[in-house]
Each structure stands twice: as structure tokens, then as C-alpha cells.
N, C-alpha and C. Protein backbone atom coordinates (compact mmCIF):
# COMPACT_ATOMS: atom_id res chain seq x y z
N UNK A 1 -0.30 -14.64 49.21
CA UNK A 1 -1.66 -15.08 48.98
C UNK A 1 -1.74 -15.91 47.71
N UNK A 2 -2.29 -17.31 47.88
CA UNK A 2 -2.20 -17.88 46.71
C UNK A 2 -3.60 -17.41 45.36
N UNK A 3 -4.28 -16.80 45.69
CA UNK A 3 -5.38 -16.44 44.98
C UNK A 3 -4.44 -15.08 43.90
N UNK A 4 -3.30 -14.11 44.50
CA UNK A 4 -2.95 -13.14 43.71
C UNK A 4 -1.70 -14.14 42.96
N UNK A 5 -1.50 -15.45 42.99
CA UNK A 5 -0.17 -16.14 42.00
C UNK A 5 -0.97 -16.32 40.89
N UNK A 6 -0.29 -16.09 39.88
CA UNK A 6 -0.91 -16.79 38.67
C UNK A 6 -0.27 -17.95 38.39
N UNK A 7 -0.46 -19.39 38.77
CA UNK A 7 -0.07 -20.43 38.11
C UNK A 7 0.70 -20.30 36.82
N UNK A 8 1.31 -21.40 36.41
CA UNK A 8 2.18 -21.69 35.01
C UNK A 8 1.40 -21.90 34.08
N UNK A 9 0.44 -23.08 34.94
CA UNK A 9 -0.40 -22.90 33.67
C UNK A 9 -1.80 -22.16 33.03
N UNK A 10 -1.72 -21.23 33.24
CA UNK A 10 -2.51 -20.15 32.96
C UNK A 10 -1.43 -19.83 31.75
N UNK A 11 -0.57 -19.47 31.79
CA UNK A 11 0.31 -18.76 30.60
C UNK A 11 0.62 -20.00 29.75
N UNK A 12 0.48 -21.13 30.04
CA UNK A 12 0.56 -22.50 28.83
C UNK A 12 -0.83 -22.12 28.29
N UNK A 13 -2.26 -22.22 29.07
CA UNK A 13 -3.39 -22.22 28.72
C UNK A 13 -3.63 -20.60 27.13
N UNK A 14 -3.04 -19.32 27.51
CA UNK A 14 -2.62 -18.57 26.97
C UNK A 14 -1.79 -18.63 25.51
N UNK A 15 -0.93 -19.72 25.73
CA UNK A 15 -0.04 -19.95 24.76
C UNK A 15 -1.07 -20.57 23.42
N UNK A 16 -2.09 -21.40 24.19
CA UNK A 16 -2.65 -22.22 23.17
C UNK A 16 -3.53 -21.62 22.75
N UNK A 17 -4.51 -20.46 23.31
CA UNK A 17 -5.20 -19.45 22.94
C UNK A 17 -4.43 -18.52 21.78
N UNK A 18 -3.28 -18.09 21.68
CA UNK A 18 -2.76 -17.77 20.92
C UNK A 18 -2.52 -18.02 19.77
N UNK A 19 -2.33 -19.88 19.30
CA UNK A 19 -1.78 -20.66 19.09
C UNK A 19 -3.51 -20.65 18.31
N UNK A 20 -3.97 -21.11 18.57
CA UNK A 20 -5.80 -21.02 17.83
C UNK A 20 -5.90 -19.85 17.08
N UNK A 21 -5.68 -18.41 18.13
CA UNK A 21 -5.83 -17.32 17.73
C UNK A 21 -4.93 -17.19 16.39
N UNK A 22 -4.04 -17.79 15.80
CA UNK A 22 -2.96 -17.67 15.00
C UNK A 22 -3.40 -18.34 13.69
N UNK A 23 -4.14 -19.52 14.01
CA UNK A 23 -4.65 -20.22 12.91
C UNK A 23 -5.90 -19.27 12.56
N UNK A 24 -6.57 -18.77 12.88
CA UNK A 24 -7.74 -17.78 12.41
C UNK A 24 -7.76 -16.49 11.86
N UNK A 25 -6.54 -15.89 12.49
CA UNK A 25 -5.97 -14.71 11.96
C UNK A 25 -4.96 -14.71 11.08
N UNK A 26 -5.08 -13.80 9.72
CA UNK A 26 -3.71 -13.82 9.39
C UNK A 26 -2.66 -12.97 9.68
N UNK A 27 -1.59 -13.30 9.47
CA UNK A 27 -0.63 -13.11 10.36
C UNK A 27 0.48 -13.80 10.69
N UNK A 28 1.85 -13.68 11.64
CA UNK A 28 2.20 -14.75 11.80
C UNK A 28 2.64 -14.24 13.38
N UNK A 29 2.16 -12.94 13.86
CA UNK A 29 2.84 -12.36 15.11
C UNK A 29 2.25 -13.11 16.44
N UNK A 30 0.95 -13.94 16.27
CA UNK A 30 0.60 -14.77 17.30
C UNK A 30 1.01 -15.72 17.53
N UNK A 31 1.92 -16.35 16.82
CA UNK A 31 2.95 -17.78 17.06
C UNK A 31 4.10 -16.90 17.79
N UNK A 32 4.35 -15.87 17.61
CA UNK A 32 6.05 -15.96 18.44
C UNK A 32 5.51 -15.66 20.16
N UNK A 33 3.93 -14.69 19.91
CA UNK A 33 3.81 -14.31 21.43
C UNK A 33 3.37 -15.36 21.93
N UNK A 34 2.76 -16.65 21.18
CA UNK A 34 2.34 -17.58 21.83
C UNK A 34 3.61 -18.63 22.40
N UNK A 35 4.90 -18.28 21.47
CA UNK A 35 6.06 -18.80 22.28
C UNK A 35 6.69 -18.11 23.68
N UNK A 36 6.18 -16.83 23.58
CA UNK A 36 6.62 -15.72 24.43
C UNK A 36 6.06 -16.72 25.81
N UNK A 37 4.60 -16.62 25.92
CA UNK A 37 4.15 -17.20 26.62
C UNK A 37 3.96 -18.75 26.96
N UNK A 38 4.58 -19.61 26.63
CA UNK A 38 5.06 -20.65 27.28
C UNK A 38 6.16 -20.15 27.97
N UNK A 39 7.28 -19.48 27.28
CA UNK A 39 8.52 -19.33 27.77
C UNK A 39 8.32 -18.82 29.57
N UNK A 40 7.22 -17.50 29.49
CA UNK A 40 6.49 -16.98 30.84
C UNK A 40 6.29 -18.21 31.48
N UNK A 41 5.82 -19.11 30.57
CA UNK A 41 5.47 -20.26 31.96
C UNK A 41 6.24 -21.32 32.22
N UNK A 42 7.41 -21.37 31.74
CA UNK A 42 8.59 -22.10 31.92
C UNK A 42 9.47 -21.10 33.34
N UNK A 43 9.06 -19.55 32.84
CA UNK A 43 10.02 -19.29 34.40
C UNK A 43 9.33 -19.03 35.41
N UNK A 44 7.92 -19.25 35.25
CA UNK A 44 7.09 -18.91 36.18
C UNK A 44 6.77 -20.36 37.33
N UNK A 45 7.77 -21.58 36.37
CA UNK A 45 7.48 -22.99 36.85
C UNK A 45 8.70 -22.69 37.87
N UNK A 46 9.96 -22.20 37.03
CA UNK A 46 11.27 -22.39 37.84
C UNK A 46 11.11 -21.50 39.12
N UNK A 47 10.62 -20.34 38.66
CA UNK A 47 10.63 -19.38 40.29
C UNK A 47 8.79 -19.02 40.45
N UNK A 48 8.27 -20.07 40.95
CA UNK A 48 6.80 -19.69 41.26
C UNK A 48 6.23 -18.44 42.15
N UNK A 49 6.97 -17.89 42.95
CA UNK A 49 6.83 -16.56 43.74
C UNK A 49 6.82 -15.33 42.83
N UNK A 50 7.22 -15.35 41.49
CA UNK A 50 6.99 -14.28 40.73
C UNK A 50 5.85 -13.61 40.79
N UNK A 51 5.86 -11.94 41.60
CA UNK A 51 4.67 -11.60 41.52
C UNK A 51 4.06 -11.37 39.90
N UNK A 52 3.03 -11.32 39.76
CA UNK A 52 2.07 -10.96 38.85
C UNK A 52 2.60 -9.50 37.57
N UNK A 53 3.22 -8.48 37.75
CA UNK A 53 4.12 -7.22 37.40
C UNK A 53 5.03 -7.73 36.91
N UNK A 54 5.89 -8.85 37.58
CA UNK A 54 7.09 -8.99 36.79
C UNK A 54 6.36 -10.19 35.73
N UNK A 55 5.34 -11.16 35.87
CA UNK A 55 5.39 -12.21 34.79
C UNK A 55 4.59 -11.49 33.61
N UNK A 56 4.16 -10.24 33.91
CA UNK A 56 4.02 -9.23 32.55
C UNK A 56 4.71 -9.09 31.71
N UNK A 57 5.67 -8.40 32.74
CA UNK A 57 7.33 -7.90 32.40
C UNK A 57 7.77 -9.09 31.28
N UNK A 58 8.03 -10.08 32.02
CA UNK A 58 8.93 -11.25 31.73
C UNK A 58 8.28 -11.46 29.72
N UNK A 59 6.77 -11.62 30.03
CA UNK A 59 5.83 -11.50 28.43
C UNK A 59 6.46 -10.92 27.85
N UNK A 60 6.49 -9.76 28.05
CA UNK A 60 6.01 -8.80 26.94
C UNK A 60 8.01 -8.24 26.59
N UNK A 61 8.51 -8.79 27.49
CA UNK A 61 10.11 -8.77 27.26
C UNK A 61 10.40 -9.83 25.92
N UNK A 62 10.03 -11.14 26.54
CA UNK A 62 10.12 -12.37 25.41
C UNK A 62 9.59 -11.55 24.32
N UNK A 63 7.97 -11.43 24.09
CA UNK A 63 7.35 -11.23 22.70
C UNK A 63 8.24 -10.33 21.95
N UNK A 64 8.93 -9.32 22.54
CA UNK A 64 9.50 -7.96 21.92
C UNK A 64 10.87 -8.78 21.40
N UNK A 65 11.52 -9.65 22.41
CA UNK A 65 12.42 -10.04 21.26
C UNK A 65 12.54 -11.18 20.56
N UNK A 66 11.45 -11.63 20.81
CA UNK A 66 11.18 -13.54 19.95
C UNK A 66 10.85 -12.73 18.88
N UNK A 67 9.45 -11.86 18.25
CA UNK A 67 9.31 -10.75 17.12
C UNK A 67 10.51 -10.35 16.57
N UNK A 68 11.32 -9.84 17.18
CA UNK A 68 12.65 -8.63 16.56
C UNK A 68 13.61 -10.00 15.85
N UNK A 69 14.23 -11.23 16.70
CA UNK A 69 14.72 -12.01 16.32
C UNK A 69 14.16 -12.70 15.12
N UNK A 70 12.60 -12.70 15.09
CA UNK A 70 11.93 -13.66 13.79
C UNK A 70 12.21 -11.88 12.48
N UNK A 71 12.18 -10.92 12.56
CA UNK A 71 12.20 -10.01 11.60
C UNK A 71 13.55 -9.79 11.27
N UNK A 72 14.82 -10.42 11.66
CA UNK A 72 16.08 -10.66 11.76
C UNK A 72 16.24 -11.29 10.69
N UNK A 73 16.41 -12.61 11.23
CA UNK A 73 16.14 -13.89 10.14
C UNK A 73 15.04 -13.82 8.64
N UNK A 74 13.99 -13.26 8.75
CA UNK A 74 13.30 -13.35 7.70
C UNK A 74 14.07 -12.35 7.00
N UNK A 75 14.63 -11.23 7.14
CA UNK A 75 15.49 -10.00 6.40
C UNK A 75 16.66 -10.75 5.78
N UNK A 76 17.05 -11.56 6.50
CA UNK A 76 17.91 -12.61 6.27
C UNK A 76 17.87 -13.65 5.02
N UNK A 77 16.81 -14.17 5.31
CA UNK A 77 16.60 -15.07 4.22
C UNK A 77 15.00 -14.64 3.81
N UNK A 78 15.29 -13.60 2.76
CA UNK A 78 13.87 -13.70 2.15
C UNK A 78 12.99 -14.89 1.36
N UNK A 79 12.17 -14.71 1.44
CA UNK A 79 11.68 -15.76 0.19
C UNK A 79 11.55 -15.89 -1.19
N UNK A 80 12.25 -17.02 -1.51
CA UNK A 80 12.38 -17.17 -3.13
C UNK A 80 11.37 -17.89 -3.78
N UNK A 81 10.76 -17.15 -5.09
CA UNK A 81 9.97 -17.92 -5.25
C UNK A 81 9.97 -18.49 -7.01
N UNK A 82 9.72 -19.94 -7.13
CA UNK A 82 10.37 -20.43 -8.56
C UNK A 82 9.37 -19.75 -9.43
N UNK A 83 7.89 -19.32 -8.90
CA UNK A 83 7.10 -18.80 -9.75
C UNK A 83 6.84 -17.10 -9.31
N UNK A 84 7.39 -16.45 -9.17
CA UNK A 84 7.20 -14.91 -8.78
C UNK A 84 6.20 -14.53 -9.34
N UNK A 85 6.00 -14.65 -10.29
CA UNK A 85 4.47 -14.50 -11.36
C UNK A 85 3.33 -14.55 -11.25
N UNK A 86 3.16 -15.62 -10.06
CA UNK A 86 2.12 -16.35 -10.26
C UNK A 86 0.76 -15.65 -9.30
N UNK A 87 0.47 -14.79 -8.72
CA UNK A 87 -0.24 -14.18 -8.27
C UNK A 87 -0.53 -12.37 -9.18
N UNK A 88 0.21 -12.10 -9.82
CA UNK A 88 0.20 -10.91 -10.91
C UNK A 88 0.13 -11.52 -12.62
N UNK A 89 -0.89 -12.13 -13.05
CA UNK A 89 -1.29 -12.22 -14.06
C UNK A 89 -0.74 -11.71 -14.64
N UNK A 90 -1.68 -10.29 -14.95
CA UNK A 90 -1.12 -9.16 -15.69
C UNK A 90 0.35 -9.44 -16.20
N UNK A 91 0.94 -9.47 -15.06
CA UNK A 91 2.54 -9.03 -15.61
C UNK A 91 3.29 -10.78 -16.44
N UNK A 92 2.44 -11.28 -16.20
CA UNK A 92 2.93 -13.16 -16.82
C UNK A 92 2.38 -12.30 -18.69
N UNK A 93 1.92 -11.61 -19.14
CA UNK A 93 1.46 -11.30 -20.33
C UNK A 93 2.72 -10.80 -21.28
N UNK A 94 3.75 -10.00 -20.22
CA UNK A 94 4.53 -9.13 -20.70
C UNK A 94 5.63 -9.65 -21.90
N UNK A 95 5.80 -9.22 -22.98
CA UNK A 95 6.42 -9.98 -23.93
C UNK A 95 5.73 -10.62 -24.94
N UNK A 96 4.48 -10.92 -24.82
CA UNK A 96 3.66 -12.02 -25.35
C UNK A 96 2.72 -11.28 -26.40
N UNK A 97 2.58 -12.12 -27.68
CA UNK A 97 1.61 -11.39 -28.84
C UNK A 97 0.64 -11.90 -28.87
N UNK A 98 -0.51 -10.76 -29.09
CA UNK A 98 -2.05 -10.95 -29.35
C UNK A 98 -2.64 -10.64 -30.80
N UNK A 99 -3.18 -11.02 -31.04
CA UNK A 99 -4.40 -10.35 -32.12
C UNK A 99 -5.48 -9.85 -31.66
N UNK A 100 -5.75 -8.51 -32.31
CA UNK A 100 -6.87 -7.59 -31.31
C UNK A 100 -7.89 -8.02 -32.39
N UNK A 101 -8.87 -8.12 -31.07
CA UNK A 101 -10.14 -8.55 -31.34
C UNK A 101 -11.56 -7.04 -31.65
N UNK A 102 -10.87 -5.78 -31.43
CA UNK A 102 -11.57 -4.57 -31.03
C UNK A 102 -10.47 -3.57 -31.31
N UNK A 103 -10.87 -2.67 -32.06
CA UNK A 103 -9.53 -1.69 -32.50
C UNK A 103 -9.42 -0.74 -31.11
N UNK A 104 -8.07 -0.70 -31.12
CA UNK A 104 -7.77 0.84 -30.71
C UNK A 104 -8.10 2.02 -30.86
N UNK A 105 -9.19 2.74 -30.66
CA UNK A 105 -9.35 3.98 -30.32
C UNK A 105 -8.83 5.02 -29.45
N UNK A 106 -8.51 6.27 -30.01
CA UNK A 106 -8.52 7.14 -28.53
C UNK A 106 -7.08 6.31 -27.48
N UNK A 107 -6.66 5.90 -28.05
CA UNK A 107 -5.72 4.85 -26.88
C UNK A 107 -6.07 3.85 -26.51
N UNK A 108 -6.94 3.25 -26.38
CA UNK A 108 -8.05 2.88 -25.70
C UNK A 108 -8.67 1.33 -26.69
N UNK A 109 -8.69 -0.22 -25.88
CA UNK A 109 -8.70 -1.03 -27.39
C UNK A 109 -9.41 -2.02 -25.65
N UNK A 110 -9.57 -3.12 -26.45
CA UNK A 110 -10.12 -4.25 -25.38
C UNK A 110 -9.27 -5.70 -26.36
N UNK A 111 -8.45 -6.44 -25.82
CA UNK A 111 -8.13 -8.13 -26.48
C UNK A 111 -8.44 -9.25 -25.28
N UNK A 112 -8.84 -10.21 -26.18
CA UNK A 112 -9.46 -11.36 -25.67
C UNK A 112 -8.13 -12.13 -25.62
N UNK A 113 -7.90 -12.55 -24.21
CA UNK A 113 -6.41 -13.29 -24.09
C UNK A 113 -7.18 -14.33 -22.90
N UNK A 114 -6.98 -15.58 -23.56
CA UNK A 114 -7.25 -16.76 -22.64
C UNK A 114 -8.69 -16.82 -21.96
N UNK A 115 -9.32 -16.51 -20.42
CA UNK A 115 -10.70 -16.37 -20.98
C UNK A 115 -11.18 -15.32 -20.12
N UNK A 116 -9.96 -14.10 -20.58
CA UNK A 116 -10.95 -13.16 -20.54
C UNK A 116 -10.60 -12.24 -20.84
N UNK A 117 -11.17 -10.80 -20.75
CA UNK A 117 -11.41 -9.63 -21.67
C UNK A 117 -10.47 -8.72 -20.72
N UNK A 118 -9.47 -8.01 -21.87
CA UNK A 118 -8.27 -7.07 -21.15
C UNK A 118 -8.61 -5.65 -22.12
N UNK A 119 -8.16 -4.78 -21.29
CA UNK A 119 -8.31 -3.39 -21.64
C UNK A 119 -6.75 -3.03 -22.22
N UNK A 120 -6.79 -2.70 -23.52
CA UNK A 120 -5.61 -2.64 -23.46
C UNK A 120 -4.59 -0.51 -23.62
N UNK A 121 -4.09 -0.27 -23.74
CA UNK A 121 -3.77 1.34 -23.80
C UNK A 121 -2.43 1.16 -24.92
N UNK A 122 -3.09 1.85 -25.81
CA UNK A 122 -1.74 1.68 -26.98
C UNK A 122 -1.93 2.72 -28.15
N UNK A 123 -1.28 2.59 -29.14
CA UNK A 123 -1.46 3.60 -30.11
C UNK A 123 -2.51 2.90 -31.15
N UNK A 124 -3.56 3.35 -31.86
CA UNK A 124 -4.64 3.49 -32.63
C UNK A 124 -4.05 2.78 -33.68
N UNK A 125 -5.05 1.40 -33.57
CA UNK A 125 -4.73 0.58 -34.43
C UNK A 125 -6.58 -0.25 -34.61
N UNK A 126 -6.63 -0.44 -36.30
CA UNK A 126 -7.45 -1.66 -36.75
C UNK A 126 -7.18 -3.42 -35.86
N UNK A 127 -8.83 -3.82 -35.38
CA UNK A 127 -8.68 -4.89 -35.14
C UNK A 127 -8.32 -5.87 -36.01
N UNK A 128 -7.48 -6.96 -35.73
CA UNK A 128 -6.74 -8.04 -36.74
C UNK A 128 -5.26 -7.77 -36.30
N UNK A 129 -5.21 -6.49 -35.92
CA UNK A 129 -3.65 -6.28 -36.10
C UNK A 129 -2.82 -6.98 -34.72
N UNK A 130 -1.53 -7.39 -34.72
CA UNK A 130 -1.21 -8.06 -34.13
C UNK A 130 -0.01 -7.10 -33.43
N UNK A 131 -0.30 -7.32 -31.79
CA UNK A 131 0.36 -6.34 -31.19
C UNK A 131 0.97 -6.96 -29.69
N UNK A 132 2.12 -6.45 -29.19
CA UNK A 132 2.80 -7.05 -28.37
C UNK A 132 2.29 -6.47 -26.48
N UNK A 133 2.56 -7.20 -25.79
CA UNK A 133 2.32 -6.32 -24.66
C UNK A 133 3.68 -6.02 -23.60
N UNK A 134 3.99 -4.53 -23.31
CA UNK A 134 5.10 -4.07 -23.33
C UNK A 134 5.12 -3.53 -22.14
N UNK A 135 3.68 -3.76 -21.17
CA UNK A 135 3.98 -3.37 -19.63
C UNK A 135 2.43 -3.61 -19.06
N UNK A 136 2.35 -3.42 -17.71
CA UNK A 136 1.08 -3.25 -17.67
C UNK A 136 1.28 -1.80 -16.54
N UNK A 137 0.19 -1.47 -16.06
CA UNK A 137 -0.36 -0.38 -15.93
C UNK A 137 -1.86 -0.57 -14.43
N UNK A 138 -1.82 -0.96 -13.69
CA UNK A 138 -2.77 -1.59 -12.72
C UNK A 138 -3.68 -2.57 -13.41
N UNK A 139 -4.92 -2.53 -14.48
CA UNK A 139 -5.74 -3.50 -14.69
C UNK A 139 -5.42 -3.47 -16.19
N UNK A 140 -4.58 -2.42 -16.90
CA UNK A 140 -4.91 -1.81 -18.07
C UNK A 140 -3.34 -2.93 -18.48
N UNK A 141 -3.63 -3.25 -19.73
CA UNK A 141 -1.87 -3.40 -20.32
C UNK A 141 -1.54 -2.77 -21.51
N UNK A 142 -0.04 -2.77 -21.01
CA UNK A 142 0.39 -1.24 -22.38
C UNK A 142 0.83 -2.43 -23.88
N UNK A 143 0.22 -1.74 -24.75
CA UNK A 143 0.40 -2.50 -26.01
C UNK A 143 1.55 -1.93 -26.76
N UNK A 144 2.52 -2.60 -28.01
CA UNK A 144 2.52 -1.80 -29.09
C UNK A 144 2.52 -2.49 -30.17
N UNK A 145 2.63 -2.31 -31.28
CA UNK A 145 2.09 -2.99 -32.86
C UNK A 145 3.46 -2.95 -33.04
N UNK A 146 2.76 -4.46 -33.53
CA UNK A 146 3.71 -5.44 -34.06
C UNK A 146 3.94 -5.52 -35.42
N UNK A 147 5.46 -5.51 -36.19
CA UNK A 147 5.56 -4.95 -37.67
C UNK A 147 4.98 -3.62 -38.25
């Protein structure tokens, strides 16, 4: 019955739905199933009698190993990056001297670094004093005095 075949291109039409779906989502697992599915419709061109069960099959076979093969390669070659830094602020501070603008209390101090206001956790010190930063800590950075 030609009404129960699914055409080839239904699974091209699919591919490009994917392929949209991929640009909107983030992610990157809708590009390989969207290769999955051309591939479905590359064998669905060569042997068109494929019932409907197997061009499931045939999907969801591709996606499982076009995925496994792309998590292969990326394990493979991770990504290097010339600026590792550059999304963790915080940690671009580490090494670097301030002058506190707000003493240390209690542990507990605030310095003005570039344009804006950091919490800092260190040992109890007068503002003026000039102090290094020696880690950070989630939002907080660890100080210690300098000389």
C-alpha cells in the first residue's frame, strides 16, 4: 500500500527540521540525528520497500552511532583554548595586587578592582594596605597582605 511507505523525502524534510531545530537549541545532538536522518533517506531511496519498523530501526541505529562516533573524536581532541580565562574572571585576578579600599573585618573586606566591587575573605587588615589575591572561592576572592 503506497499510503503505509514513507517516502525519502519525508526523512530529508526531517533532517532539515532538525537542522533548524539545532540552530535554536543549544546543543549540538540535533546535527548528528539530523545526519542520522538523511542517511534514513539515502537507504530508504536505495531500497524503497522498507517497511516503516525497519526505517525506525535504520534512525535510531545511525543516531546511536553518528552520537557515540562524534563523543569519540571530541574525547579525542579536546578543545584548546589560547584564553582559558576568559569566561572566569574571578580566577584572571589570581596573582595580582590591590589596594583595599574598605578594611578587613571579621575576614570579611570589599576592593574596588576595575569597575567593580569584590568581596574579598582574608586576614584583618586597615584599608590602604596592599594585598595580593591568592585564590578565589565562588564570588568571594581569597586575599593575603602584602609585606
Amino acid at each position: 500500500m503506497i499510503s503505509d511507505v514513507i517516502i525519502f523525502w519525508y526523512w530529508l524534510a526531517l533532517s532539515a527540521l532538525l537542522l533548524i531545530l539545532e540552530l535554536l537549541v543549544p546543543g549540538v545532538y540535533f546535527l548528528w540525528m539530523a545526519m542520522a536522518a538523511m542517511g534514513t533517506g539515502g537507504v530508504l531511496w536505495l531500497f524503497p520497500a522498507l517497511d516503516w519498523k525497519i526505517q525506525v530501526l535504520v534512525f535510531s541505529v545511525l543516531s546511536m552511532a553518528i552520537i557515540f562516533l562524534f563523543e569519540i573524536v571530541a574525547l579525542k581532541k579536546p578543545i584548546v583554548s589560547d584564553r582559558p580565562l576568559l569566561n572566569r574572571r574571578a580566577s584572571q585576578y589570581i596573582g595580582r595586587t590591590f589596594t583595599l579600599e574598605q578594611p578587613i573585618i571579621n575576614g570579611i573586606g570589599k576592593i574596588h578592582i576595575d569597575d567593580s566591587v569584590w568581596r574579598v575573605h582574608g586576614q584583618d587588615c586597615p584599608a590602604g594596605n596592599r594585598v595580593r589575591i591568592s585564590g578565589v572561592e565562588g564570588t568571594i576572592l581569597k586575599v593575603e597582605r602584602v609585606g
